[in-house]
C-alpha atoms as a PDB file:
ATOM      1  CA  UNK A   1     -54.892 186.997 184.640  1.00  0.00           C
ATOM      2  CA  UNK A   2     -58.176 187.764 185.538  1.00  0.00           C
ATOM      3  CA  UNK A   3     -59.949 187.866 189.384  1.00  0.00           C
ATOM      4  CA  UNK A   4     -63.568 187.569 189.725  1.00  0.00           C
ATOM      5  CA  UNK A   5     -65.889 186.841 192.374  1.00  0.00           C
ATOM      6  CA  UNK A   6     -68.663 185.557 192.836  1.00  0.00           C
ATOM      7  CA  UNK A   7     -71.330 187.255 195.105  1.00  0.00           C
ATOM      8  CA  UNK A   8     -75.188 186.619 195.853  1.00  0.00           C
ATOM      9  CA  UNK A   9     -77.250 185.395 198.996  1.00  0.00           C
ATOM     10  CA  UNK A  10     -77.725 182.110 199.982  1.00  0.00           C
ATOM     11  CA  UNK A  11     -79.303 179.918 197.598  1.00  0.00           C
ATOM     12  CA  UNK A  12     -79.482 183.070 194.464  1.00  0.00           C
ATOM     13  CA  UNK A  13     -76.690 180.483 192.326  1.00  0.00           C
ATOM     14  CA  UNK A  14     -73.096 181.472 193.184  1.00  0.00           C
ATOM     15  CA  UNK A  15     -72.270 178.225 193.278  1.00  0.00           C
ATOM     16  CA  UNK A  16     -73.590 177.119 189.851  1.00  0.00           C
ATOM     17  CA  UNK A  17     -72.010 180.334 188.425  1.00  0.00           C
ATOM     18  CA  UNK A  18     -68.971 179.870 189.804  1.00  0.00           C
ATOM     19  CA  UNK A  19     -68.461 176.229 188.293  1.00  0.00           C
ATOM     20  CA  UNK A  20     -69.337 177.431 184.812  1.00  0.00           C
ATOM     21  CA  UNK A  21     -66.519 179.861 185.049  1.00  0.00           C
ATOM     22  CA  UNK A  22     -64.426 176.495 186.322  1.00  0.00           C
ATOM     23  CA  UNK A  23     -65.685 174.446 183.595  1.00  0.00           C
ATOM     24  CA  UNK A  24     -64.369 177.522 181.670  1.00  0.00           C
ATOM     25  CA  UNK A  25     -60.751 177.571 182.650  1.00  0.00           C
ATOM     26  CA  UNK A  26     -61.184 179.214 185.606  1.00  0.00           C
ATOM     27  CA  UNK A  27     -59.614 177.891 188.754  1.00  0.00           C
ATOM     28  CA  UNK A  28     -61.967 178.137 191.671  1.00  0.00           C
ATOM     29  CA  UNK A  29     -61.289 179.386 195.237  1.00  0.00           C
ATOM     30  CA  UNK A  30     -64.212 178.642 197.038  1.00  0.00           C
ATOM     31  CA  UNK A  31     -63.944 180.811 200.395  1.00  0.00           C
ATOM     32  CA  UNK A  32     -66.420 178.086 202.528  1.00  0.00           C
ATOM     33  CA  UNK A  33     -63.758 175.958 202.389  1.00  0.00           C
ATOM     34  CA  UNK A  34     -62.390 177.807 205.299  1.00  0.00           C
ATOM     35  CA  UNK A  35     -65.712 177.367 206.919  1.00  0.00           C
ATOM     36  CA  UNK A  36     -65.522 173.865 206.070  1.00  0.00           C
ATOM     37  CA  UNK A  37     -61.653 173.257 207.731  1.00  0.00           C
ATOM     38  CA  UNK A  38     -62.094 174.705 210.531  1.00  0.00           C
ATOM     39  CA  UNK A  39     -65.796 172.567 211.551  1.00  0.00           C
ATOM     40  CA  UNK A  40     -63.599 169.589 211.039  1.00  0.00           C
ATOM     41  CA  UNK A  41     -60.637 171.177 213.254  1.00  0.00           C
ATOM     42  CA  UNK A  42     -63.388 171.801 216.077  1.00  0.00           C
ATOM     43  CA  UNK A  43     -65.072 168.619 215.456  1.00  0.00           C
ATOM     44  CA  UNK A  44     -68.266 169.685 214.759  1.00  0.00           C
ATOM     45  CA  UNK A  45     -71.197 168.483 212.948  1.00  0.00           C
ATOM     46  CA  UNK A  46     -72.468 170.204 209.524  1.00  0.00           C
ATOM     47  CA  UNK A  47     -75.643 172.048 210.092  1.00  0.00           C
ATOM     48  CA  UNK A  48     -76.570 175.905 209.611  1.00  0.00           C
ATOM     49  CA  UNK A  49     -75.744 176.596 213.155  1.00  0.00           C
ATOM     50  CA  UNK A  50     -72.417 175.615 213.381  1.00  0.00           C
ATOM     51  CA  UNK A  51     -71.456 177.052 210.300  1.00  0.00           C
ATOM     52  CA  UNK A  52     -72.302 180.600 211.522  1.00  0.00           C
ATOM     53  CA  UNK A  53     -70.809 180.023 214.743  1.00  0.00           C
ATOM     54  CA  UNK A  54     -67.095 179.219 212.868  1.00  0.00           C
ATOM     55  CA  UNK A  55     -67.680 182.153 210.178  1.00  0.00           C
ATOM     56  CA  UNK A  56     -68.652 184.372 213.387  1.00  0.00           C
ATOM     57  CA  UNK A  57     -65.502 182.910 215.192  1.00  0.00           C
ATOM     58  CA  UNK A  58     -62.969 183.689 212.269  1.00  0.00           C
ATOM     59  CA  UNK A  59     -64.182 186.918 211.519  1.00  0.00           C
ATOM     60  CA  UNK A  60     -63.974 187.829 215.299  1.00  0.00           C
ATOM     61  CA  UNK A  61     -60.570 186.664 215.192  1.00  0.00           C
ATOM     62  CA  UNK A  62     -59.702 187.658 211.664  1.00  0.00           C
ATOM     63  CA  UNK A  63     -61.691 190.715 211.195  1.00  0.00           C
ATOM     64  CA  UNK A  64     -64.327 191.122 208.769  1.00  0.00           C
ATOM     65  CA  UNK A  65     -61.915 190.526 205.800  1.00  0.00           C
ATOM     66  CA  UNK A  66     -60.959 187.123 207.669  1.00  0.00           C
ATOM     67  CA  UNK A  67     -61.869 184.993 204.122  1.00  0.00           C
ATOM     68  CA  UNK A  68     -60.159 187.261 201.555  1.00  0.00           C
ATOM     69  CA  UNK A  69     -56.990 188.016 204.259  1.00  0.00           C
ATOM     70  CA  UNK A  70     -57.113 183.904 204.634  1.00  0.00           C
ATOM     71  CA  UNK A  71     -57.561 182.811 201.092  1.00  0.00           C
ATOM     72  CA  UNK A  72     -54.882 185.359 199.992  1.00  0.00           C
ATOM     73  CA  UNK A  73     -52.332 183.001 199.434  1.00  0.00           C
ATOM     74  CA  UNK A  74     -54.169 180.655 197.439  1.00  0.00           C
ATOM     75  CA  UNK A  75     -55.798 183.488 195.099  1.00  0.00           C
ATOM     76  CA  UNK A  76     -52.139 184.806 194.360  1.00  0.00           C
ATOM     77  CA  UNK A  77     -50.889 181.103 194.142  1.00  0.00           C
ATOM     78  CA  UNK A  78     -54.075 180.269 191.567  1.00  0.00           C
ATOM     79  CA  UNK A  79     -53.355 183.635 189.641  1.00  0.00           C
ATOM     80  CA  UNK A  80     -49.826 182.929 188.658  1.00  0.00           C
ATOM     81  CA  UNK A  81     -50.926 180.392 186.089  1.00  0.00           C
ATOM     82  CA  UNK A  82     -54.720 180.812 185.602  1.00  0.00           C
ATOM     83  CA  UNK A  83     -57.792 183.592 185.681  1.00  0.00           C
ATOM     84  CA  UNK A  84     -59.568 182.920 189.146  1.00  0.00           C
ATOM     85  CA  UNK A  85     -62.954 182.709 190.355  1.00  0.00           C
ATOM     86  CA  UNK A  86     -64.115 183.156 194.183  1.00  0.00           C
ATOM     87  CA  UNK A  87     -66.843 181.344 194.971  1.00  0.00           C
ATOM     88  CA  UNK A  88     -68.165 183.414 198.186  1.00  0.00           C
ATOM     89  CA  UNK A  89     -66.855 186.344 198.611  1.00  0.00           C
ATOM     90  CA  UNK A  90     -69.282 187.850 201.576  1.00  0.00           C
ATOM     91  CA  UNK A  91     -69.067 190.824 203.297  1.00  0.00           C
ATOM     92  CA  UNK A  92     -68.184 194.614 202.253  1.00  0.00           C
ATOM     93  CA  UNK A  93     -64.809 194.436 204.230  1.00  0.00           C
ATOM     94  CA  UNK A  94     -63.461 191.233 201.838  1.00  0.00           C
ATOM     95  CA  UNK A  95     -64.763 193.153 199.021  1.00  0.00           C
ATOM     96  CA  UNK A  96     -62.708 196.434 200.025  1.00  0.00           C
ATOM     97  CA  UNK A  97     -59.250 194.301 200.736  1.00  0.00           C
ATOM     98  CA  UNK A  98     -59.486 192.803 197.682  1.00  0.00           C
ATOM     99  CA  UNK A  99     -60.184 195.524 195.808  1.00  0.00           C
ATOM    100  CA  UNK A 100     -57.461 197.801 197.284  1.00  0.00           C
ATOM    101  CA  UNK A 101     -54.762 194.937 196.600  1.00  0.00           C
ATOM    102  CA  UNK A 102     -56.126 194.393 193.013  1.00  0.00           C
ATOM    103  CA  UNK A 103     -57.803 197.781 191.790  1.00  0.00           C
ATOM    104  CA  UNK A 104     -59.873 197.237 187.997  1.00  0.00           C
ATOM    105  CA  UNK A 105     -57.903 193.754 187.911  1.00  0.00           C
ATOM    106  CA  UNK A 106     -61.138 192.547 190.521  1.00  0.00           C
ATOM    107  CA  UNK A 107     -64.280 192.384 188.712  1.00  0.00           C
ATOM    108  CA  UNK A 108     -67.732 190.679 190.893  1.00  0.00           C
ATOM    109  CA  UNK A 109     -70.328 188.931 189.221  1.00  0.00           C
ATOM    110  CA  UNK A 110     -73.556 189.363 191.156  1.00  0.00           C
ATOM    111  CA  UNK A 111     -76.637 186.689 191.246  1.00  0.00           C
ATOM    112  CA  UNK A 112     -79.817 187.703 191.972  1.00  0.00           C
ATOM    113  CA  UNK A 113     -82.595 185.709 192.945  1.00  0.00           C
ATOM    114  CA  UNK A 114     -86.228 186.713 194.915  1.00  0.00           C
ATOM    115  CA  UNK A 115     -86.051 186.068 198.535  1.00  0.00           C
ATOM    116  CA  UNK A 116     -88.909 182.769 197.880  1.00  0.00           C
ATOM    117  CA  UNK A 117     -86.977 181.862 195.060  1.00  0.00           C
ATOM    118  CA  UNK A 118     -83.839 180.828 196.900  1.00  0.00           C
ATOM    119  CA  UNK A 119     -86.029 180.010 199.825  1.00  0.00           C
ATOM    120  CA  UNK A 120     -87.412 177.151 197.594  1.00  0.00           C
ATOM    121  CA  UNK A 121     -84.274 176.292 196.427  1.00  0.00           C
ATOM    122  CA  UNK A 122     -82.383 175.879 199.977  1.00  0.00           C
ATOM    123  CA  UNK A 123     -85.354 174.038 201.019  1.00  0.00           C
ATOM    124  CA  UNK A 124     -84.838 171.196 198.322  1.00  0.00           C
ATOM    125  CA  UNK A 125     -80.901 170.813 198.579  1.00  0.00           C
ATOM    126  CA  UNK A 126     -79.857 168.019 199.141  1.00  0.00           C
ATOM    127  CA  UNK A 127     -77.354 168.882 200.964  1.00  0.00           C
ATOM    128  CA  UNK A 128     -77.096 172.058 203.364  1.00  0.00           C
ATOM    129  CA  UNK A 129     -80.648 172.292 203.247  1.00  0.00           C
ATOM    130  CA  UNK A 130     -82.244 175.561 205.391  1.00  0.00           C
ATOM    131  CA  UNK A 131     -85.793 175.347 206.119  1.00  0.00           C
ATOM    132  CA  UNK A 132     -87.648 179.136 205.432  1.00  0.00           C
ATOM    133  CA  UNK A 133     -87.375 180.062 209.151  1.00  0.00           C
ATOM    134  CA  UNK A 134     -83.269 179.137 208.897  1.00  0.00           C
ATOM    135  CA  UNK A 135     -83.371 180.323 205.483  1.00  0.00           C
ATOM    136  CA  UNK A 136     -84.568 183.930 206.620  1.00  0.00           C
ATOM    137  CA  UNK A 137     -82.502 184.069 209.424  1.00  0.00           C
ATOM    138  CA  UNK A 138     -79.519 183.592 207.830  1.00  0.00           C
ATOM    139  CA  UNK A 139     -80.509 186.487 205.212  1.00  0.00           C
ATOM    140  CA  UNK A 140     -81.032 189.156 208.060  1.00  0.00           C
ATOM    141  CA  UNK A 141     -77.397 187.492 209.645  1.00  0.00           C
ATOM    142  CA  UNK A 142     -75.909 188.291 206.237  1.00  0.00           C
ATOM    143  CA  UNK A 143     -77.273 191.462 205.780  1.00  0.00           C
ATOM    144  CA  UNK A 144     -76.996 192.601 209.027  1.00  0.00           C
ATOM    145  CA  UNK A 145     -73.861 191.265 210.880  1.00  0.00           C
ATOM    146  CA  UNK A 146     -71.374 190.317 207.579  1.00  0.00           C
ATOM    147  CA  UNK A 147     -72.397 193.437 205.508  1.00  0.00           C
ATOM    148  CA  UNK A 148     -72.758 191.159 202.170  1.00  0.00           C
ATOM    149  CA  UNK A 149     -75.249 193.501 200.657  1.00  0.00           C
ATOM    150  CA  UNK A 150     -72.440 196.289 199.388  1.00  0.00           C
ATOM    151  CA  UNK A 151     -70.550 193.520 197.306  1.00  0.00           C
ATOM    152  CA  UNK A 152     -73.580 192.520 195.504  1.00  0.00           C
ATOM    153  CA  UNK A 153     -74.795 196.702 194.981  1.00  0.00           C
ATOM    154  CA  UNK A 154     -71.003 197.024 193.523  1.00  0.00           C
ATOM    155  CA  UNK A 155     -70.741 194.289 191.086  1.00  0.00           C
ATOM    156  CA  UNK A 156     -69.887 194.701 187.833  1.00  0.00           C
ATOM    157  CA  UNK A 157     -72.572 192.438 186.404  1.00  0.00           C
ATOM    158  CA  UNK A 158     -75.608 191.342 187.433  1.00  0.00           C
ATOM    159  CA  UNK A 159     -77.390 187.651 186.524  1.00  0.00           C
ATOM    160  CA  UNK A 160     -80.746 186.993 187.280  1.00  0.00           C
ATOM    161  CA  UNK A 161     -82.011 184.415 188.524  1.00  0.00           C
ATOM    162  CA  UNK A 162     -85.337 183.275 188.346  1.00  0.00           C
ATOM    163  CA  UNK A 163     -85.638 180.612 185.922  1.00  0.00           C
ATOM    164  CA  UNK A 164     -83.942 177.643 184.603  1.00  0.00           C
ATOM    165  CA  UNK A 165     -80.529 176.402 185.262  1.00  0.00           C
ATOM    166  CA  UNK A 166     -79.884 176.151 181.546  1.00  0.00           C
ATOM    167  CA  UNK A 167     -80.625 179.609 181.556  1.00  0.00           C
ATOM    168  CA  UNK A 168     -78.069 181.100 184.596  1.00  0.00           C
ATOM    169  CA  UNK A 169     -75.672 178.668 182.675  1.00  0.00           C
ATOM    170  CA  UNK A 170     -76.457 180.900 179.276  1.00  0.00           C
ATOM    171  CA  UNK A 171     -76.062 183.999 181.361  1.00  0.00           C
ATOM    172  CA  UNK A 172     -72.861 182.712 182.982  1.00  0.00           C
ATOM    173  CA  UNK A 173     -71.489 182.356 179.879  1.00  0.00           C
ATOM    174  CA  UNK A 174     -72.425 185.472 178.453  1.00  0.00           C
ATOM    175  CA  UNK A 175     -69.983 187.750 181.365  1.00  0.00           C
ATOM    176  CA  UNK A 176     -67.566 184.910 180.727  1.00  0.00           C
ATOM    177  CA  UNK A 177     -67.227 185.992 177.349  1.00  0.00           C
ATOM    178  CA  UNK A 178     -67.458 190.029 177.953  1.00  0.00           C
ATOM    179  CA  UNK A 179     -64.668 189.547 180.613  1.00  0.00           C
ATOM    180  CA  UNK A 180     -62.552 187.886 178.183  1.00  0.00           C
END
């Protein structure tokens, strides 16, 4: 069975990448699930702030790895019957866990998109939206406190993009097919 994951910054199309490889027999892990438990444990709200406060919180408790260590048992559960795909894997430390426990069997699809590409983008979701001042904050956050830039420089592909969605679809496809 195959592991891949999905890595990019906010709003590049990790999302949309990862559900192709779904919608291609994929099961999907997506690790902001565990952001999204534990808001609703703590009762709070859905917003951009509280979201980095719980990731924050359970990588201080976790360490750095907290969202591959935490996820583990669903990726090995998910790979007993199926190729997987990680929606969000984030910083250098998940990226180094999983790859010790699964060697050449891990491969990471990167998507790249300009900064004012995906600043557009977040800015029209309609959901989750970030406006450019959250949006660029939460790049630097990324960058600087989560160390998600050394997942995206190791990936074994590379998508870009900066067009349509019909497009990162085509492109999506495209590793699908080398992979298999």
């Amino acid at each position: 069975m195959k592991l891949v994951s999905i890595v990019g910054m906010t709003g590049a199309g990790k999302s949309e990448v990862s559900q192709v490889f779904e919608e291609n027999g994929f099961i999907r892990i997506r690790f902001g699930d565990l952001t999204d438990e534990e808001m609703k444990k703590r009762g709070l709200k859905p917003s951009e702030k509280s979201e980095r406060l719980v990731r924050e919180l359970l990588r201080h408790e976790h360490g750095m790895a907290a969202y591959a260590k935490l996820n583990l048992p669903r990726i090995e559960q998910a790979l007993k019957t199926s190729d997987v795909v990680i929606d969000g894997l984030y910083s250098w430390e998940e990226y180094t866990y999983l790859k010790a426990r699964y060697g050449e069997e891990l491969y990471v699809v990167a998507v790249w998109s300009s900064p004012m590409t995906r600043y557009a983008r977040l800015n029209n979701r309609s959901s989750r939206r970030l406006s450019l001042e959250e949006a660029v904050k939460r790049d630097r956050a990324e960058i600087e406190n989560i160390n998600k830039d050394g997942p995206i420089a190791m990936a074994d592909f590379t998508i870009i993009n900066e067009s349509s969605l019909q497009n990162l679809k085509r492109e999506a496809k495209k590793v699908i097919s080398a992979l298999r």
